[in-house]
C-alpha atoms as a PDB file:
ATOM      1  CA  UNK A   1     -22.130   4.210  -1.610  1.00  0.00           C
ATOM      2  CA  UNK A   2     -20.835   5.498   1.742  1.00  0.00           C
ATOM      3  CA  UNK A   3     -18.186   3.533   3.045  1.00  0.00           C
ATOM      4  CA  UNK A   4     -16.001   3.527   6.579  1.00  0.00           C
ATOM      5  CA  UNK A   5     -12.088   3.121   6.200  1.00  0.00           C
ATOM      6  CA  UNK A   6     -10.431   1.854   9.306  1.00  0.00           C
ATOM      7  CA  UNK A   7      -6.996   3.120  10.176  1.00  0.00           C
ATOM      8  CA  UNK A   8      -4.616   0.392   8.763  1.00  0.00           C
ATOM      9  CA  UNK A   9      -6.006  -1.695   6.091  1.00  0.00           C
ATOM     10  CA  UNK A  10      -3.091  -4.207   5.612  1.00  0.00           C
ATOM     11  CA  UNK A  11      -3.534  -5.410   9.031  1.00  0.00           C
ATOM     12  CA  UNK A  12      -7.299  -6.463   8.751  1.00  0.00           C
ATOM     13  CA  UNK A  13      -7.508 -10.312   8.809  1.00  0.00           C
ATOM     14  CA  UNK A  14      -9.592 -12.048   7.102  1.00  0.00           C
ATOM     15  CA  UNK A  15     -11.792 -15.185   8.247  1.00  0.00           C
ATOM     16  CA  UNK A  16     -14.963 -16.875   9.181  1.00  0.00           C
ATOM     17  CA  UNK A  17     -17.416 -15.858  11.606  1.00  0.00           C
ATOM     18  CA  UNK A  18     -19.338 -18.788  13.622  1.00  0.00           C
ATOM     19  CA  UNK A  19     -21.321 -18.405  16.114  1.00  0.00           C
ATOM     20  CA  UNK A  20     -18.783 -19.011  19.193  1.00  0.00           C
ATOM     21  CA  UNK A  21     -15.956 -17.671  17.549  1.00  0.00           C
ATOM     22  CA  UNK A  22     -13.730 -15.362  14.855  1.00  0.00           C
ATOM     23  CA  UNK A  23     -11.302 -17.075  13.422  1.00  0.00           C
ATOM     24  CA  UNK A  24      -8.981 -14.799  11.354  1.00  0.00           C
ATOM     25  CA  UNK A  25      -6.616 -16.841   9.034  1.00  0.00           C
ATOM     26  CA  UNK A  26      -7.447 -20.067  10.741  1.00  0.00           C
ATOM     27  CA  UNK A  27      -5.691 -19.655  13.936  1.00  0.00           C
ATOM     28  CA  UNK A  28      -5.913 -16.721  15.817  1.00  0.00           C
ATOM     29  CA  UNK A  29      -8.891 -15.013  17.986  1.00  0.00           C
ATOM     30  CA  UNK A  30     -10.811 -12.213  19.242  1.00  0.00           C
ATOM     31  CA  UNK A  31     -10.601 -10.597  22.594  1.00  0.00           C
ATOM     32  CA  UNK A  32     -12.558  -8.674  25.283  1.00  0.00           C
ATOM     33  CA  UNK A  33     -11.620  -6.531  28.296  1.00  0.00           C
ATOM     34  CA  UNK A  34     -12.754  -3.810  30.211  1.00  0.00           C
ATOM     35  CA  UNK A  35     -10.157  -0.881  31.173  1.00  0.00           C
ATOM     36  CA  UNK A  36     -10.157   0.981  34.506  1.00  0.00           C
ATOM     37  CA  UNK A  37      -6.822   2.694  34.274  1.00  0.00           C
ATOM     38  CA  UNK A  38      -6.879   6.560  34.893  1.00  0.00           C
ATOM     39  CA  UNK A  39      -6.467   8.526  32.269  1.00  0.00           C
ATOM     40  CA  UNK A  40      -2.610   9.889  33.465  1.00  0.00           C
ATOM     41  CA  UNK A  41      -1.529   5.593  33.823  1.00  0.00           C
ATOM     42  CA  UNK A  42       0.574   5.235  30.444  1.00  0.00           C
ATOM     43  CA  UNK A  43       0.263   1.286  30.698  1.00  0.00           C
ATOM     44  CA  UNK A  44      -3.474  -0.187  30.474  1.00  0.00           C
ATOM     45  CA  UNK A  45      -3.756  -3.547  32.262  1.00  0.00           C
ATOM     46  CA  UNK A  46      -6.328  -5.869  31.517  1.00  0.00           C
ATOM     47  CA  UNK A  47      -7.123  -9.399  32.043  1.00  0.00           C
ATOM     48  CA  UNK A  48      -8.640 -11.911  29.832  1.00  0.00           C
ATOM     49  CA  UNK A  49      -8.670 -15.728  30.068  1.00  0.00           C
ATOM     50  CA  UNK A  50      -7.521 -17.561  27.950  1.00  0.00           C
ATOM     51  CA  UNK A  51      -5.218 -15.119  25.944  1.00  0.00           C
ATOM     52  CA  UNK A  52      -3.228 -16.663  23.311  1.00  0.00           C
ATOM     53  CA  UNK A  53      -0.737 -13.350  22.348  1.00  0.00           C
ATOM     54  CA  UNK A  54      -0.164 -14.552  18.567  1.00  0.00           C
ATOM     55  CA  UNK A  55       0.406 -12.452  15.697  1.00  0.00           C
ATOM     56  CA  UNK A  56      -3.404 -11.503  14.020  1.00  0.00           C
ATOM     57  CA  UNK A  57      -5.208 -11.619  17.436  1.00  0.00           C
ATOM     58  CA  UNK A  58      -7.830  -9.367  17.472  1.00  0.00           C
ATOM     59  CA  UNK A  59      -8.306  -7.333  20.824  1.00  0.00           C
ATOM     60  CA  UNK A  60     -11.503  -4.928  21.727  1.00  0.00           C
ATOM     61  CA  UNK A  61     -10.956  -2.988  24.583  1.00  0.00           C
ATOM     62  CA  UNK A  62     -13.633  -0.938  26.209  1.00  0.00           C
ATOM     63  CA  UNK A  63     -12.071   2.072  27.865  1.00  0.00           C
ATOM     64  CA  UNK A  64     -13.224   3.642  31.072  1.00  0.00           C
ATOM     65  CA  UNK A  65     -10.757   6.686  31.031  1.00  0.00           C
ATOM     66  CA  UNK A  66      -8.742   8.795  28.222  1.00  0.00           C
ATOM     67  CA  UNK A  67      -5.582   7.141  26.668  1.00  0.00           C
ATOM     68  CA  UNK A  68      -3.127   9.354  26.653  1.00  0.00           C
ATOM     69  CA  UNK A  69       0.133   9.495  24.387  1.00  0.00           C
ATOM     70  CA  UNK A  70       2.549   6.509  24.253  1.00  0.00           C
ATOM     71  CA  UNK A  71       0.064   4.074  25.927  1.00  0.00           C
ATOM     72  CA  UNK A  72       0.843   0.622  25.814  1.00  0.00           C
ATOM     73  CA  UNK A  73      -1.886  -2.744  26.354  1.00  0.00           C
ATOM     74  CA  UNK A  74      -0.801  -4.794  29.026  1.00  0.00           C
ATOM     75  CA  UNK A  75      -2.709  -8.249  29.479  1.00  0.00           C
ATOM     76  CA  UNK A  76      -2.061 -10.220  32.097  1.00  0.00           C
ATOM     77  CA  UNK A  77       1.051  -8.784  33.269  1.00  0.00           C
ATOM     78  CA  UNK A  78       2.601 -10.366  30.307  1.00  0.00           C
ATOM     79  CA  UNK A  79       4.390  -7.443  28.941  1.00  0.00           C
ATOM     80  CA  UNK A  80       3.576  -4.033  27.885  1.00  0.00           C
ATOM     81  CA  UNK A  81       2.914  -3.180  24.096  1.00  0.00           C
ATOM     82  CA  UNK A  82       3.131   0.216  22.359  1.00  0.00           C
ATOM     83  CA  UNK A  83      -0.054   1.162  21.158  1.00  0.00           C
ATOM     84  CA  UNK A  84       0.389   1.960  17.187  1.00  0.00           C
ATOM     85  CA  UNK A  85      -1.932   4.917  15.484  1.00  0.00           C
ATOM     86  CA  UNK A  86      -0.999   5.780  11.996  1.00  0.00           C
ATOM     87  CA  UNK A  87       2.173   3.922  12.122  1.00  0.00           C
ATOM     88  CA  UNK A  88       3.501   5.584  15.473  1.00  0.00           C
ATOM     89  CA  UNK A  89       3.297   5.767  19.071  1.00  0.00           C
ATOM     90  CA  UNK A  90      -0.431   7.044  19.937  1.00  0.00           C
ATOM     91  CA  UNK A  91      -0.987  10.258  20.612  1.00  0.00           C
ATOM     92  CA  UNK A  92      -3.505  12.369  23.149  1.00  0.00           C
ATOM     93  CA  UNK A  93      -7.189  12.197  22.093  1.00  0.00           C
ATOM     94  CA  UNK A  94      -7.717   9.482  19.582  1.00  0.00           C
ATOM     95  CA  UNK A  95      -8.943   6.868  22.172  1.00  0.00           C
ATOM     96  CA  UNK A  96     -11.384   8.968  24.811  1.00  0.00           C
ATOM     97  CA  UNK A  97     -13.199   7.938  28.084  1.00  0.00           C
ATOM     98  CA  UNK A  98     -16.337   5.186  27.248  1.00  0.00           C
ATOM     99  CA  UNK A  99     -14.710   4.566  23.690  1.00  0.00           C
ATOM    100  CA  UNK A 100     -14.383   0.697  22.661  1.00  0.00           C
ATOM    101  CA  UNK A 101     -11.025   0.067  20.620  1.00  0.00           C
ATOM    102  CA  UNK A 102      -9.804  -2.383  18.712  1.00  0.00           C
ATOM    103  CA  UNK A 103      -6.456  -3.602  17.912  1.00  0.00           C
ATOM    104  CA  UNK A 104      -4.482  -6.309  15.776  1.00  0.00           C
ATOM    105  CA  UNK A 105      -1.532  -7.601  17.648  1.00  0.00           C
ATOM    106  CA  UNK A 106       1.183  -7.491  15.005  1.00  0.00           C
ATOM    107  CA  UNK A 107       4.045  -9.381  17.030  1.00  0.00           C
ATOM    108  CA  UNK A 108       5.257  -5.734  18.060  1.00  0.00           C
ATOM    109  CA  UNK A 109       2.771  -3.217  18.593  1.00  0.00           C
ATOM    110  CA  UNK A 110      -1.273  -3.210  19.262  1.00  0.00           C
ATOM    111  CA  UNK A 111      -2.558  -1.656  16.010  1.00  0.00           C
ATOM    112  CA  UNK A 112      -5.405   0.703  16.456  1.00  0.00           C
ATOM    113  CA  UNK A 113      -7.879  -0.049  13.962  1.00  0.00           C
ATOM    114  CA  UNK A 114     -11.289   1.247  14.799  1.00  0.00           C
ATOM    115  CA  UNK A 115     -13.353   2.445  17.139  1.00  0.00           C
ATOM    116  CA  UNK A 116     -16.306   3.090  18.193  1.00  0.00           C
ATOM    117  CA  UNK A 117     -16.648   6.691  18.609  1.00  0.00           C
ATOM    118  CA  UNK A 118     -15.610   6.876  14.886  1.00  0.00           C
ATOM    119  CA  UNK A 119     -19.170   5.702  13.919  1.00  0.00           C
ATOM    120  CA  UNK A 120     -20.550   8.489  16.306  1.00  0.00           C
ATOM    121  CA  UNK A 121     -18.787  11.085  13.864  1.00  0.00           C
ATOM    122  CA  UNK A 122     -19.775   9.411  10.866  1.00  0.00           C
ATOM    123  CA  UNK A 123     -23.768   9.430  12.045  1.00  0.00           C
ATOM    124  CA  UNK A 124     -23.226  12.804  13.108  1.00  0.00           C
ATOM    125  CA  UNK A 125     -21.941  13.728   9.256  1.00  0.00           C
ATOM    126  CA  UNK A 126     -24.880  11.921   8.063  1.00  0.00           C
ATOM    127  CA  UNK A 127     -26.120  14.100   5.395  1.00  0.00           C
ATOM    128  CA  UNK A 128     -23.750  16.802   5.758  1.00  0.00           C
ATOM    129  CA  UNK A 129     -21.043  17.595   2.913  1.00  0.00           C
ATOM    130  CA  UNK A 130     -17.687  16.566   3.870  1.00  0.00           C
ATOM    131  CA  UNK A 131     -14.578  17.375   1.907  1.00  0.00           C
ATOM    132  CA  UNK A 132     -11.610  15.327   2.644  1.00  0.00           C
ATOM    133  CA  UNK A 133      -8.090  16.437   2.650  1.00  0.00           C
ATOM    134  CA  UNK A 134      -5.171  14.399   2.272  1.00  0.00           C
ATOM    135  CA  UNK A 135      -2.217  16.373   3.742  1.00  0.00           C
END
């Protein structure tokens, strides 16, 4: 059975989904914003209402414009956080123009740990052989 492994599995929450709301262990939420920052701004601003910045809060960000290397998330000019890839600083090309990302706000960094342009490749590989190299 196929199956899609997201960048960091020991910081996926778990929880219940309800109609209004995701709840991952009991307390914290999800998030949506839109991003209009050009692609050369290192910091990407949004706003969102209600934003409770906890540790576990779950943030999808729809990206107008590339992210370049050592981006941070800004939300509502509360302070700008690294955003984490792999365990480091984000580098060029991993979050591109139209993509939707989301992140798990550790209590340090914005986690990257999927998005949406991921599931284009894996559609596109539909079918295809793909070997896999761990280096």
């Amino acid at each position: 059975m196929p199956y899609i492994k997201l960048y960091d599995q020991n910081l996926i929450p778990t929880g219940v989904i309800n109609a209004n709301n995701f709840s991952p262990n009991g307390g914290s939420s999800t998030y949506y914003a839109t991003c209009a920052n050009s692609s050369v701004e290192t910091e990407k601003s949004v706003q969102i209402d209600n934003y409770e910045h906890t540790i576990g809060s779950i943030l999808s960000i729809k990206f107008a414009n590339d992210v370049p290397s050592n981006a941070t998330i800004n939300v509502n000019s509360k302070g700008a956080f690294n955003i984490r890839y792999k365990g480091a600083n984000i580098p060029n090309g991993i979050i591109k123009g139209g993509d939707l990302a989301i992140f798990v706000f550790d209590g340090d960094y914005y986690c990257l740990i999927a998005i949406d342009a991921s599931i284009d490749l894996l559609v596109s590989l539909r079918g295809k052989d793909v070997v896999y190299e761990n280096s």
